[in-house]
PDB file of N, CA and C in Angstrom:
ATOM      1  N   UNK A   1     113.438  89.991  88.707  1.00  0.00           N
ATOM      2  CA  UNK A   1     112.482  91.026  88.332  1.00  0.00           C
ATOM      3  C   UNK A   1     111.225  90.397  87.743  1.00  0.00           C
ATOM      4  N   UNK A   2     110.271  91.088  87.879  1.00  0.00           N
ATOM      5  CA  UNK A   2     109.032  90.586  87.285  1.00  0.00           C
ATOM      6  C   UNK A   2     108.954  90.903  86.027  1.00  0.00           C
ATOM      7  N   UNK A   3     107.920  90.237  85.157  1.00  0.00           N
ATOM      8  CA  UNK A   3     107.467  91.025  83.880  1.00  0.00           C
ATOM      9  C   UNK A   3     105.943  91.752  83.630  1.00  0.00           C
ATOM     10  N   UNK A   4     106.335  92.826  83.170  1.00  0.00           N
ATOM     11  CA  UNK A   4     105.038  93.399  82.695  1.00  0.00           C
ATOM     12  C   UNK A   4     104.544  93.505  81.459  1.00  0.00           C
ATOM     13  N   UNK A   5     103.417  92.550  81.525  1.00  0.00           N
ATOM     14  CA  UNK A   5     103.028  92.415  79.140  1.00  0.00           C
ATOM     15  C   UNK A   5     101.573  93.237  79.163  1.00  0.00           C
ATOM     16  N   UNK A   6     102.215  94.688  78.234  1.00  0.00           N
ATOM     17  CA  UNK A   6     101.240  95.046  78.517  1.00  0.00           C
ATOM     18  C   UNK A   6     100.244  95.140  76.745  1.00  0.00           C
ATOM     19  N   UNK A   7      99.071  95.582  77.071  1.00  0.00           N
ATOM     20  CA  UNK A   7      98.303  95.793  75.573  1.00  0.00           C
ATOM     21  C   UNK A   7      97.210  96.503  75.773  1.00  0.00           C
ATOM     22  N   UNK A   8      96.014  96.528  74.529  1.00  0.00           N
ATOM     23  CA  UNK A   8      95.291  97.536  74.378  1.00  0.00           C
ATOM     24  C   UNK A   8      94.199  97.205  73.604  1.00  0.00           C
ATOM     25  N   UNK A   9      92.949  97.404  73.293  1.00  0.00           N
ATOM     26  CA  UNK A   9      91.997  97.375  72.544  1.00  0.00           C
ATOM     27  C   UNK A   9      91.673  98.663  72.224  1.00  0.00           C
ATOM     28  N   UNK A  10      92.158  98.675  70.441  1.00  0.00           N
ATOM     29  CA  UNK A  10      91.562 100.033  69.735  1.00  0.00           C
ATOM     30  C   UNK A  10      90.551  99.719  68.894  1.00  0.00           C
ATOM     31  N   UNK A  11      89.543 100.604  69.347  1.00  0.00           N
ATOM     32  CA  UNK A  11      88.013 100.250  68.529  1.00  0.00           C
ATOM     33  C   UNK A  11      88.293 100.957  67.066  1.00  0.00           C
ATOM     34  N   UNK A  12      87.005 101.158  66.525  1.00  0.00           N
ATOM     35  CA  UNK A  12      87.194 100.964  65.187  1.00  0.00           C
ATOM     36  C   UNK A  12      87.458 102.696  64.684  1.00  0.00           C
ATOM     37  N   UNK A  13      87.045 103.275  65.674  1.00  0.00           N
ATOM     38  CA  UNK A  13      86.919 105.056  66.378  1.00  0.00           C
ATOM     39  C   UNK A  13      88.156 105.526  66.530  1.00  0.00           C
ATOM     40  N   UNK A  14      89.274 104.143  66.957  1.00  0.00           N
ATOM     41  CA  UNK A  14      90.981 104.550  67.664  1.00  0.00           C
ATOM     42  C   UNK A  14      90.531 105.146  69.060  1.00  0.00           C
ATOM     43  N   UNK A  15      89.301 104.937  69.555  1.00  0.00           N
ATOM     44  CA  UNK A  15      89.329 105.251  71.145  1.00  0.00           C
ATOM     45  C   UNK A  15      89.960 103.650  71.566  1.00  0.00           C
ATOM     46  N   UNK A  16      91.095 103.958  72.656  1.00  0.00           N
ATOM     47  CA  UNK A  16      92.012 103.119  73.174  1.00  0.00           C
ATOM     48  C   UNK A  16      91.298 102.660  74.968  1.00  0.00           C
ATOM     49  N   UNK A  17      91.229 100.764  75.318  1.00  0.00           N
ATOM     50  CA  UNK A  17      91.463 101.078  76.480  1.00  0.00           C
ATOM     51  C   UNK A  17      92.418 100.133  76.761  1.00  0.00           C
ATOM     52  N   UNK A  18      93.355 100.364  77.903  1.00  0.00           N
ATOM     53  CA  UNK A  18      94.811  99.544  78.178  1.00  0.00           C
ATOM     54  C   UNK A  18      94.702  98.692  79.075  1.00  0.00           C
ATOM     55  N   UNK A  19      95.304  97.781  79.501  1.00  0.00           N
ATOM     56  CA  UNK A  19      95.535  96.889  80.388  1.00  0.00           C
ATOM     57  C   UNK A  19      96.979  96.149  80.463  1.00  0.00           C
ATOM     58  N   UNK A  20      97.438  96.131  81.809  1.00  0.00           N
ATOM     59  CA  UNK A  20      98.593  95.803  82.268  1.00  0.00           C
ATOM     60  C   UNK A  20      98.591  94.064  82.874  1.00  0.00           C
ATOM     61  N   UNK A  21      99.300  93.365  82.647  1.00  0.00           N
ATOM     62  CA  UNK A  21      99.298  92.121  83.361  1.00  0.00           C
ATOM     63  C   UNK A  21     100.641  91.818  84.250  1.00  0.00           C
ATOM     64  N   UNK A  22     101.154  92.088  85.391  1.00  0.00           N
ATOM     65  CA  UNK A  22     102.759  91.510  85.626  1.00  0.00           C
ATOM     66  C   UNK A  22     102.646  90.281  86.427  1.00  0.00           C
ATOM     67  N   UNK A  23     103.486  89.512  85.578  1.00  0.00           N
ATOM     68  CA  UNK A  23     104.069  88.168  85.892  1.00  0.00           C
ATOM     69  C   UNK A  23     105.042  88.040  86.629  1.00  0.00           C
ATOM     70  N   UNK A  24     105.237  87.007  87.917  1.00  0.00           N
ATOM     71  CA  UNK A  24     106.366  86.463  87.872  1.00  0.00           C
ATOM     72  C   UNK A  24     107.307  85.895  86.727  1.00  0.00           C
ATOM     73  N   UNK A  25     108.429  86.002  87.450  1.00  0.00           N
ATOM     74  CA  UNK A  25     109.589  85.572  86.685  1.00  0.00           C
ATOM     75  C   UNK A  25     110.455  84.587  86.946  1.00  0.00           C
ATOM     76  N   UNK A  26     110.159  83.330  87.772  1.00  0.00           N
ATOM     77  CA  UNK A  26     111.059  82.258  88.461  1.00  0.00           C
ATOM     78  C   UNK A  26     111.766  82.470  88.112  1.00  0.00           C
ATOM     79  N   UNK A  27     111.960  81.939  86.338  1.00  0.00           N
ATOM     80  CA  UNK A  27     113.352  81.370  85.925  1.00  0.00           C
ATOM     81  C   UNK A  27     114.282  82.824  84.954  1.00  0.00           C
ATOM     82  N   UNK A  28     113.938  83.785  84.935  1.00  0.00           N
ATOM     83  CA  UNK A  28     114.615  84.981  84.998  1.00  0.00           C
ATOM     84  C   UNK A  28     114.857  84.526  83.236  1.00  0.00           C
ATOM     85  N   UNK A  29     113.663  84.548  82.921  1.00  0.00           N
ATOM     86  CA  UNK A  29     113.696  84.912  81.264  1.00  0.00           C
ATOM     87  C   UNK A  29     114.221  86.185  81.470  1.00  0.00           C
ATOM     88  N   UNK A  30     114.660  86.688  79.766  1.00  0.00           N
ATOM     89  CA  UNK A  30     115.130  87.638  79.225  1.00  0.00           C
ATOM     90  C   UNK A  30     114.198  88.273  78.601  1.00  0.00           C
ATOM     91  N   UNK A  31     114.197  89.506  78.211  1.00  0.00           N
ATOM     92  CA  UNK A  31     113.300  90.564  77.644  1.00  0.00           C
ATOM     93  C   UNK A  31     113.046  89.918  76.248  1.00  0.00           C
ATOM     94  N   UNK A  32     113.899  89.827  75.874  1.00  0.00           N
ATOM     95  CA  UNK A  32     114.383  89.303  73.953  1.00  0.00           C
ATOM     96  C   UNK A  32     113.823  87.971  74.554  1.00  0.00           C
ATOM     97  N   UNK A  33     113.834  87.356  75.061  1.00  0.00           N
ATOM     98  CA  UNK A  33     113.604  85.743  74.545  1.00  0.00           C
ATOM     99  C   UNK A  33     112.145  85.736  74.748  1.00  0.00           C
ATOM    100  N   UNK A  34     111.493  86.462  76.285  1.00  0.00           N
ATOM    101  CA  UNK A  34     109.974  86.959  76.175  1.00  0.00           C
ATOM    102  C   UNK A  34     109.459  87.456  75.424  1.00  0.00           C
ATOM    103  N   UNK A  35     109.780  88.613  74.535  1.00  0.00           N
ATOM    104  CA  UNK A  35     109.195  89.277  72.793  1.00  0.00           C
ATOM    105  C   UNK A  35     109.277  88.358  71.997  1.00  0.00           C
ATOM    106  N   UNK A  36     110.767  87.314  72.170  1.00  0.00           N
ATOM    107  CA  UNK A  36     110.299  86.566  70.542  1.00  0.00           C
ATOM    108  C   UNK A  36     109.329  85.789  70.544  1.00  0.00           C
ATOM    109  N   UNK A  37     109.168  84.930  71.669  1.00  0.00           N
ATOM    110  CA  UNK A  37     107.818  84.304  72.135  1.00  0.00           C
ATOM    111  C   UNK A  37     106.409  84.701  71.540  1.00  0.00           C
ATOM    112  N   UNK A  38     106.241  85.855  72.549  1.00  0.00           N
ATOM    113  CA  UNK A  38     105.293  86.815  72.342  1.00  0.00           C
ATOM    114  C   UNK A  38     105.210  87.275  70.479  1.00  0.00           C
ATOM    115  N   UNK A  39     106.233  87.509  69.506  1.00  0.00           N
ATOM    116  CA  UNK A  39     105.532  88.201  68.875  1.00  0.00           C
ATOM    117  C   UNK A  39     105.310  86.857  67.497  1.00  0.00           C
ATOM    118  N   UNK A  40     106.291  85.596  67.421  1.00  0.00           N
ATOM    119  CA  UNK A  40     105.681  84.900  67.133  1.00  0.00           C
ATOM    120  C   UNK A  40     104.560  83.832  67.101  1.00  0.00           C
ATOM    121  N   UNK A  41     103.904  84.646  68.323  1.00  0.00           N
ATOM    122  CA  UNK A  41     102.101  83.861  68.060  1.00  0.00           C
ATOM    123  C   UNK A  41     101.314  85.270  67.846  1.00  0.00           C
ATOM    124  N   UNK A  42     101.787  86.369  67.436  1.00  0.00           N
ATOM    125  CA  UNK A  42     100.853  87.359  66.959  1.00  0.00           C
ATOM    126  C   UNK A  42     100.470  87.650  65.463  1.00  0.00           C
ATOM    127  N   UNK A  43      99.063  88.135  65.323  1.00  0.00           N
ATOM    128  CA  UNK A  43      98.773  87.884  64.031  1.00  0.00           C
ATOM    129  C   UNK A  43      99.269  89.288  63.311  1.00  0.00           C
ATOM    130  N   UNK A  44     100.245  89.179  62.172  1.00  0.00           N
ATOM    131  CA  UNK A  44     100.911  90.076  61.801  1.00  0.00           C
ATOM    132  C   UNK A  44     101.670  91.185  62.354  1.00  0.00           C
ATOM    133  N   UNK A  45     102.314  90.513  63.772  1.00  0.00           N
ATOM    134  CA  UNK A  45     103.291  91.206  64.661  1.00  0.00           C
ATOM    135  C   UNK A  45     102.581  91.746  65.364  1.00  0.00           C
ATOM    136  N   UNK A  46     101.871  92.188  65.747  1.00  0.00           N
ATOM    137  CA  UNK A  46     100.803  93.218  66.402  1.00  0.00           C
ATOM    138  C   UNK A  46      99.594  92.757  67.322  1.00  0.00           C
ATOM    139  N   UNK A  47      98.404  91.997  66.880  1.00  0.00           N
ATOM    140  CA  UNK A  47      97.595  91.251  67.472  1.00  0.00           C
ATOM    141  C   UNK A  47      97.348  89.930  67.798  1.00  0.00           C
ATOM    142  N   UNK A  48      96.685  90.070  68.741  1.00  0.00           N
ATOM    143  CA  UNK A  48      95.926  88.557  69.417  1.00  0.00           C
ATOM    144  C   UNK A  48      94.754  88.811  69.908  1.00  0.00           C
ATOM    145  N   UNK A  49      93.974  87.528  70.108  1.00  0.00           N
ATOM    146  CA  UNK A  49      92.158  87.227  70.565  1.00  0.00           C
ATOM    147  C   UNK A  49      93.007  86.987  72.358  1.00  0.00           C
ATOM    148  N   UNK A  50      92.142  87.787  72.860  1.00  0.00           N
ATOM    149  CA  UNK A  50      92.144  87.695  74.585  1.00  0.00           C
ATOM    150  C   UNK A  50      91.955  86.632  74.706  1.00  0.00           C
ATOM    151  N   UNK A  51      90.847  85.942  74.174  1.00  0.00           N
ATOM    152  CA  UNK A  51      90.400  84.755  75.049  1.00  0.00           C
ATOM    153  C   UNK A  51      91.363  83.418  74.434  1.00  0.00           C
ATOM    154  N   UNK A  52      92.150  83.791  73.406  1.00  0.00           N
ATOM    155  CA  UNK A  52      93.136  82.328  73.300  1.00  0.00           C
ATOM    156  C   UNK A  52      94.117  82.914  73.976  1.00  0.00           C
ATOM    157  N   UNK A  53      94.453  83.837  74.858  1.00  0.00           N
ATOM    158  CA  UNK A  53      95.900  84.321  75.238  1.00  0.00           C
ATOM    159  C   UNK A  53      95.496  84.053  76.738  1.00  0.00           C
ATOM    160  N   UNK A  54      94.568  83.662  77.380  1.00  0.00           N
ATOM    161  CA  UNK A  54      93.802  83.878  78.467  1.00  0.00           C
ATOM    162  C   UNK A  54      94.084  85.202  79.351  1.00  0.00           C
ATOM    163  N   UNK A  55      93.768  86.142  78.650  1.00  0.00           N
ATOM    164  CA  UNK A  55      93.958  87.779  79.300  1.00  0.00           C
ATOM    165  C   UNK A  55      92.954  88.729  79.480  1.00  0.00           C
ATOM    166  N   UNK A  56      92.249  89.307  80.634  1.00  0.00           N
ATOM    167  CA  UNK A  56      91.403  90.084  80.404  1.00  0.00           C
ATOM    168  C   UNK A  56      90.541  90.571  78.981  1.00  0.00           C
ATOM    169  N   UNK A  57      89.420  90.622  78.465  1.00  0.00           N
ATOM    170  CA  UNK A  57      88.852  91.206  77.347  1.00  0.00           C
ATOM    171  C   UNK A  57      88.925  93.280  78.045  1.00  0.00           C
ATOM    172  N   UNK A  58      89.493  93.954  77.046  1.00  0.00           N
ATOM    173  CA  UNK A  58      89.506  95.606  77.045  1.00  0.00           C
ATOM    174  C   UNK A  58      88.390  95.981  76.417  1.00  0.00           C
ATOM    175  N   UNK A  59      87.136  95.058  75.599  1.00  0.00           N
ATOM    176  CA  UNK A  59      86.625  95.754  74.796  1.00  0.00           C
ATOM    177  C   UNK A  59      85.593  96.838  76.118  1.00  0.00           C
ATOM    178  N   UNK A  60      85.377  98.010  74.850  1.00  0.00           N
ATOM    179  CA  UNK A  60      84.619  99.223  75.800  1.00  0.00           C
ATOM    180  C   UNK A  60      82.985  98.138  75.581  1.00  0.00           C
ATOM    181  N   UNK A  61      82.355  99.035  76.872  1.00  0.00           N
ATOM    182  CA  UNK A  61      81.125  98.281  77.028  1.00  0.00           C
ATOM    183  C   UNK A  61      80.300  98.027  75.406  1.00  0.00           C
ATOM    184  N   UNK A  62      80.312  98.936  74.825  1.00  0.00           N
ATOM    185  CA  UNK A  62      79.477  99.745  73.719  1.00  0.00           C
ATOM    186  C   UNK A  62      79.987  98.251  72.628  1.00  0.00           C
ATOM    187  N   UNK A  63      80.784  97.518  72.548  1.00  0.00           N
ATOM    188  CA  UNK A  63      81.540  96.752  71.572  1.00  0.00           C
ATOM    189  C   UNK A  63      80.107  96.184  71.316  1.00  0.00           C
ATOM    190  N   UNK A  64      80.533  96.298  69.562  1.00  0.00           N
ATOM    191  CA  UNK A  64      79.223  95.411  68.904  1.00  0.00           C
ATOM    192  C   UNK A  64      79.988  94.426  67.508  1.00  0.00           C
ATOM    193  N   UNK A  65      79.794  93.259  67.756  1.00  0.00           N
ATOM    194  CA  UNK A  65      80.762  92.105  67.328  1.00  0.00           C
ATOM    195  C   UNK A  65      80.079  92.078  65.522  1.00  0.00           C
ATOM    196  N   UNK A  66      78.952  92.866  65.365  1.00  0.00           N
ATOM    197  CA  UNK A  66      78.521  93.486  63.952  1.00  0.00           C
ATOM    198  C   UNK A  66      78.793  94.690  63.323  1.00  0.00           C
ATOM    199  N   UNK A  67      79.481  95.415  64.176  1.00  0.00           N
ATOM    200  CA  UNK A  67      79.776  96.371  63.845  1.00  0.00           C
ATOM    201  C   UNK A  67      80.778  96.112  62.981  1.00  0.00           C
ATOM    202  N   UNK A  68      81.117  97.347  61.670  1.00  0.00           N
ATOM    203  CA  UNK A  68      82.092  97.188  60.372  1.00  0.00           C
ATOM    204  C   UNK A  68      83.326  97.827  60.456  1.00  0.00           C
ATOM    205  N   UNK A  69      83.228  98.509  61.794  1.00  0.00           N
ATOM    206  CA  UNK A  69      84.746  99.488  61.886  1.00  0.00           C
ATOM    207  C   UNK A  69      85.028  98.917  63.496  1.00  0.00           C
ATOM    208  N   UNK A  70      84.311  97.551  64.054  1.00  0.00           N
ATOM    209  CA  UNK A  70      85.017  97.299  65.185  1.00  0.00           C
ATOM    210  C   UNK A  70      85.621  95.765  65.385  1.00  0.00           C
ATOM    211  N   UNK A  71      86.297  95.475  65.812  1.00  0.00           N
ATOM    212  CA  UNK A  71      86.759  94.276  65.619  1.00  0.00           C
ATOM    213  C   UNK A  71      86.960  93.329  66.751  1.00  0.00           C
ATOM    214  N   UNK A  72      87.672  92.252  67.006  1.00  0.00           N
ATOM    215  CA  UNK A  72      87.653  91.530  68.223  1.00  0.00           C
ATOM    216  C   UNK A  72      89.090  91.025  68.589  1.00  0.00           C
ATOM    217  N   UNK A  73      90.026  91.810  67.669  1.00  0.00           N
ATOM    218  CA  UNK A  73      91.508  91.188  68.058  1.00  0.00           C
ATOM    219  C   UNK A  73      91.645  91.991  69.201  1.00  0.00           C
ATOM    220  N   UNK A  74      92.754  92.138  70.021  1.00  0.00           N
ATOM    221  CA  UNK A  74      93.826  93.128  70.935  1.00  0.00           C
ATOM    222  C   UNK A  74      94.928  93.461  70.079  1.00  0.00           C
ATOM    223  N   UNK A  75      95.806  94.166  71.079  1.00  0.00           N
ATOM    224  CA  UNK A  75      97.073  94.848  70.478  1.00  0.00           C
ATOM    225  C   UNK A  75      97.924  95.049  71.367  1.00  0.00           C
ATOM    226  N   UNK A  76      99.074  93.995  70.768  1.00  0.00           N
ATOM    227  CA  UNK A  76     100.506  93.827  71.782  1.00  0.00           C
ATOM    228  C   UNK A  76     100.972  95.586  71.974  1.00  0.00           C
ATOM    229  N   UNK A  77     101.462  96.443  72.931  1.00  0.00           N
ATOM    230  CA  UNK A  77     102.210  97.003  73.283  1.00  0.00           C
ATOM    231  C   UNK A  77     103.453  96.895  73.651  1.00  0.00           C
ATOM    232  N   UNK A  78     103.685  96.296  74.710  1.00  0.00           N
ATOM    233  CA  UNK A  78     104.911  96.027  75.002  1.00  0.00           C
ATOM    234  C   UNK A  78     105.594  95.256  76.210  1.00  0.00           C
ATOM    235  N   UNK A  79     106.341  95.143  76.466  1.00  0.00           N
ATOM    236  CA  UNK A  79     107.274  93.812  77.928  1.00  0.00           C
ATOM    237  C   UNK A  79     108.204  94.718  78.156  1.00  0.00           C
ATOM    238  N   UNK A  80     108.334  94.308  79.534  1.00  0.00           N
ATOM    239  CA  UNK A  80     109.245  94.871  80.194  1.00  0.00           C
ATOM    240  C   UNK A  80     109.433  94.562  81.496  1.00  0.00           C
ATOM    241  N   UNK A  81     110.807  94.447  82.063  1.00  0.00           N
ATOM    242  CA  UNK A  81     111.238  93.915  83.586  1.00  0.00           C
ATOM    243  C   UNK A  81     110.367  95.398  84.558  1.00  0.00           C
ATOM    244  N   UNK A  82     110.336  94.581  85.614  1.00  0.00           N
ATOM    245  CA  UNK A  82     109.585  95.736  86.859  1.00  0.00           C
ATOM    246  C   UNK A  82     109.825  94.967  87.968  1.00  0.00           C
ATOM    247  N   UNK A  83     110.017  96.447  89.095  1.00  0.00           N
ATOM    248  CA  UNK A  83     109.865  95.805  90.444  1.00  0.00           C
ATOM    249  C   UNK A  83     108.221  95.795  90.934  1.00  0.00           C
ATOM    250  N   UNK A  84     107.139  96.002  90.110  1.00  0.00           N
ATOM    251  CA  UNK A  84     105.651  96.212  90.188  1.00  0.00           C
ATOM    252  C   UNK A  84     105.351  95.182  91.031  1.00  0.00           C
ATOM    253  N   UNK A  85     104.417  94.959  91.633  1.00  0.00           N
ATOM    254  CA  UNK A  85     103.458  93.701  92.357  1.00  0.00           C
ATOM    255  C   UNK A  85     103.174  92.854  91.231  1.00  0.00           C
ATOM    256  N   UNK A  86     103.010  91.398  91.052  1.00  0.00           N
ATOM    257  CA  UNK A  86     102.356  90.532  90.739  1.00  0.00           C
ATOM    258  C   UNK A  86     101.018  90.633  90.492  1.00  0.00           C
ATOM    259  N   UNK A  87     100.246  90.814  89.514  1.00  0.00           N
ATOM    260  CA  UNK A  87      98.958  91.099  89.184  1.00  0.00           C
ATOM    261  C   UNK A  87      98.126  89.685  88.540  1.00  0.00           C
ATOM    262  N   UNK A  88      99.182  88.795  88.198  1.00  0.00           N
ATOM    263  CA  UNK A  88      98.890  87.581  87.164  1.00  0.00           C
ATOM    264  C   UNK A  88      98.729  86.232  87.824  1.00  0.00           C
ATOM    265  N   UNK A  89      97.945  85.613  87.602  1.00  0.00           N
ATOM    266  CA  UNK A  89      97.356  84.301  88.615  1.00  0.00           C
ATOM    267  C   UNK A  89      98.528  82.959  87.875  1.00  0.00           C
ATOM    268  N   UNK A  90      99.487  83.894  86.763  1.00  0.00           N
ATOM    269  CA  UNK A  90     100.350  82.391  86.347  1.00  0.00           C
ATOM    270  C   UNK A  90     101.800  83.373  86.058  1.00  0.00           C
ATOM    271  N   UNK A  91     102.563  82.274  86.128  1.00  0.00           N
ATOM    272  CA  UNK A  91     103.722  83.033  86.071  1.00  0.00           C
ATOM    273  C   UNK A  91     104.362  83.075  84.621  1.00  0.00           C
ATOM    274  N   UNK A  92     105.520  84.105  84.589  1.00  0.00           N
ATOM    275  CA  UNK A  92     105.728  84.363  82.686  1.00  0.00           C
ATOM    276  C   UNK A  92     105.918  83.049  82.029  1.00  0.00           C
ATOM    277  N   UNK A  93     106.500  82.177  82.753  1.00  0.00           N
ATOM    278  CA  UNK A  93     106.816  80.428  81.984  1.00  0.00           C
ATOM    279  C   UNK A  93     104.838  80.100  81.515  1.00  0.00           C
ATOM    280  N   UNK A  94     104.200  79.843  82.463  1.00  0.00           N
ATOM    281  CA  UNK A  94     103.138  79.453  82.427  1.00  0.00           C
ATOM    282  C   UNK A  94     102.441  80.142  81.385  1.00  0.00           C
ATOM    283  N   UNK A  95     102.427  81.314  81.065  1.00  0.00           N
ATOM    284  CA  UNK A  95     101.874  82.037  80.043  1.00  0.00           C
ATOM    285  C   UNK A  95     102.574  82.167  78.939  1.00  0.00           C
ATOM    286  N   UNK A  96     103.471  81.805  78.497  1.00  0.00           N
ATOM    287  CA  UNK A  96     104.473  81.586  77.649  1.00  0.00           C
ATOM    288  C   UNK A  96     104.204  80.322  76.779  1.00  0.00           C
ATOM    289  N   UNK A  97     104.178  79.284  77.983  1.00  0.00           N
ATOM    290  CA  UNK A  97     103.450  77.694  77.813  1.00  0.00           C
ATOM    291  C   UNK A  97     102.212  77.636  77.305  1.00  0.00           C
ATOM    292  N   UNK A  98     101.536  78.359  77.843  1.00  0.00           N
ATOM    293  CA  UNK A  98     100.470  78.502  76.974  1.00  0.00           C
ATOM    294  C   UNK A  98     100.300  79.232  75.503  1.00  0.00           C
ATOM    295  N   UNK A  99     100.813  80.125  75.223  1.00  0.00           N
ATOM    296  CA  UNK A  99     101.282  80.689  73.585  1.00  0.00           C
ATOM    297  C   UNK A  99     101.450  79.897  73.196  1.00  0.00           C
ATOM    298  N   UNK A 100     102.569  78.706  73.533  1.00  0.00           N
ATOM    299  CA  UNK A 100     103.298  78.001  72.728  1.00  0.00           C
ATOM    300  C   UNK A 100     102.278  76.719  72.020  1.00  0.00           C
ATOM    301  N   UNK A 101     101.197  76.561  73.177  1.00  0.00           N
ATOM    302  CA  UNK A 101     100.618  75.526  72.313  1.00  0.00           C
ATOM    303  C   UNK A 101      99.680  76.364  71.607  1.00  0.00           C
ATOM    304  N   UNK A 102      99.575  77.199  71.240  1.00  0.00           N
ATOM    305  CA  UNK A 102      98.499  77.866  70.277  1.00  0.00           C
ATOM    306  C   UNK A 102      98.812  77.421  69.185  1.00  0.00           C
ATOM    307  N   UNK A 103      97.760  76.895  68.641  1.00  0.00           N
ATOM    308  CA  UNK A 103      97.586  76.299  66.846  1.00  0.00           C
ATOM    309  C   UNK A 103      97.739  77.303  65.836  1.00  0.00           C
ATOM    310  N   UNK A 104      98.120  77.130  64.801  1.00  0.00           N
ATOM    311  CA  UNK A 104      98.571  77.607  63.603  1.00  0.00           C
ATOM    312  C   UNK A 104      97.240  78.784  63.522  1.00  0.00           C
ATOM    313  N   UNK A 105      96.164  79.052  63.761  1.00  0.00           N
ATOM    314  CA  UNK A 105      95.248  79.844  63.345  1.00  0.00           C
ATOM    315  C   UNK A 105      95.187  80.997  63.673  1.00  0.00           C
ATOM    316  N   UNK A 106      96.507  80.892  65.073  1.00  0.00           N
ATOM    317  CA  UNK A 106      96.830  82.438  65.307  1.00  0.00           C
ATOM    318  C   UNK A 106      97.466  83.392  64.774  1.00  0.00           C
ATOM    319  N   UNK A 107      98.462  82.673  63.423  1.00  0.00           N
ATOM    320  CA  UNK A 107      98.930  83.066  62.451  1.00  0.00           C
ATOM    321  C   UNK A 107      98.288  83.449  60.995  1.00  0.00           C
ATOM    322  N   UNK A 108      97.350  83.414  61.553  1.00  0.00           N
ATOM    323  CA  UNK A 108      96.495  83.943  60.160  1.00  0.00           C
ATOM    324  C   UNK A 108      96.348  85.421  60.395  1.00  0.00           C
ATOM    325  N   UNK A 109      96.215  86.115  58.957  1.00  0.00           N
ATOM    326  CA  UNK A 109      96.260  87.088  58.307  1.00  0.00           C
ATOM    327  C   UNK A 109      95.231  87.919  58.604  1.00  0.00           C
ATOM    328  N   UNK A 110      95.148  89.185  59.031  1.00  0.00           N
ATOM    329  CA  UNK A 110      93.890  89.604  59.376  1.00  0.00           C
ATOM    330  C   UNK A 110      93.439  90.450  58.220  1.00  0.00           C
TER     331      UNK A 110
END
């Protein structure tokens, strides 16, 4: 089965926009072993910066990086097995591999 990791950018308004990514699955990770992955490189269980996760940016056009009620993290939703198409140019190992070398700064406190 494939995986689908999906997430979201909520502006500072709570207007939401979503995005889906599905991965292959060569080696037939597990749901649980893909979340624990996933939620230990998120900053306080919940977020990550697109561009260290290498994942589409959701922000709405309007995003202003001065603005006081908008911000520049994302927001994990959720994983899950699917028979969906392949949407992802790397497979769940490969993107996984990449979390893993993320430096300690993704663990900072927002």
């Amino acid at each position: 089965m494939n995986i689908k990791f999906s997430y979201l950018y909520r502006d500072g308004s709570n207007y939401k926009n979503h995005n889906q990514i599905v991965f292959s699955n060569p080696n037939s990770r597990t749901i649980q072993e893909i979340e624990k992955i996933i939620r230990e490189k998120l900053i306080e269980n919940q977020w990550f910066y697109c561009k260290e996760w290498n994942v589409p940016d959701m922000h709405f056009s309007e995003f202003n990086y001065s603005s006081q009620i908008d911000h520049d993290w994302h927001e994990f939703e959720s994983i899950e097995e699917t028979i969906e198409t392949v949407t992802g140019s790397v497979s769940i190992d490969q993107f996984l591999l990449g979390l893993k070398g993320q430096s300690s700064p993704l663990r900072r406190t927002v």
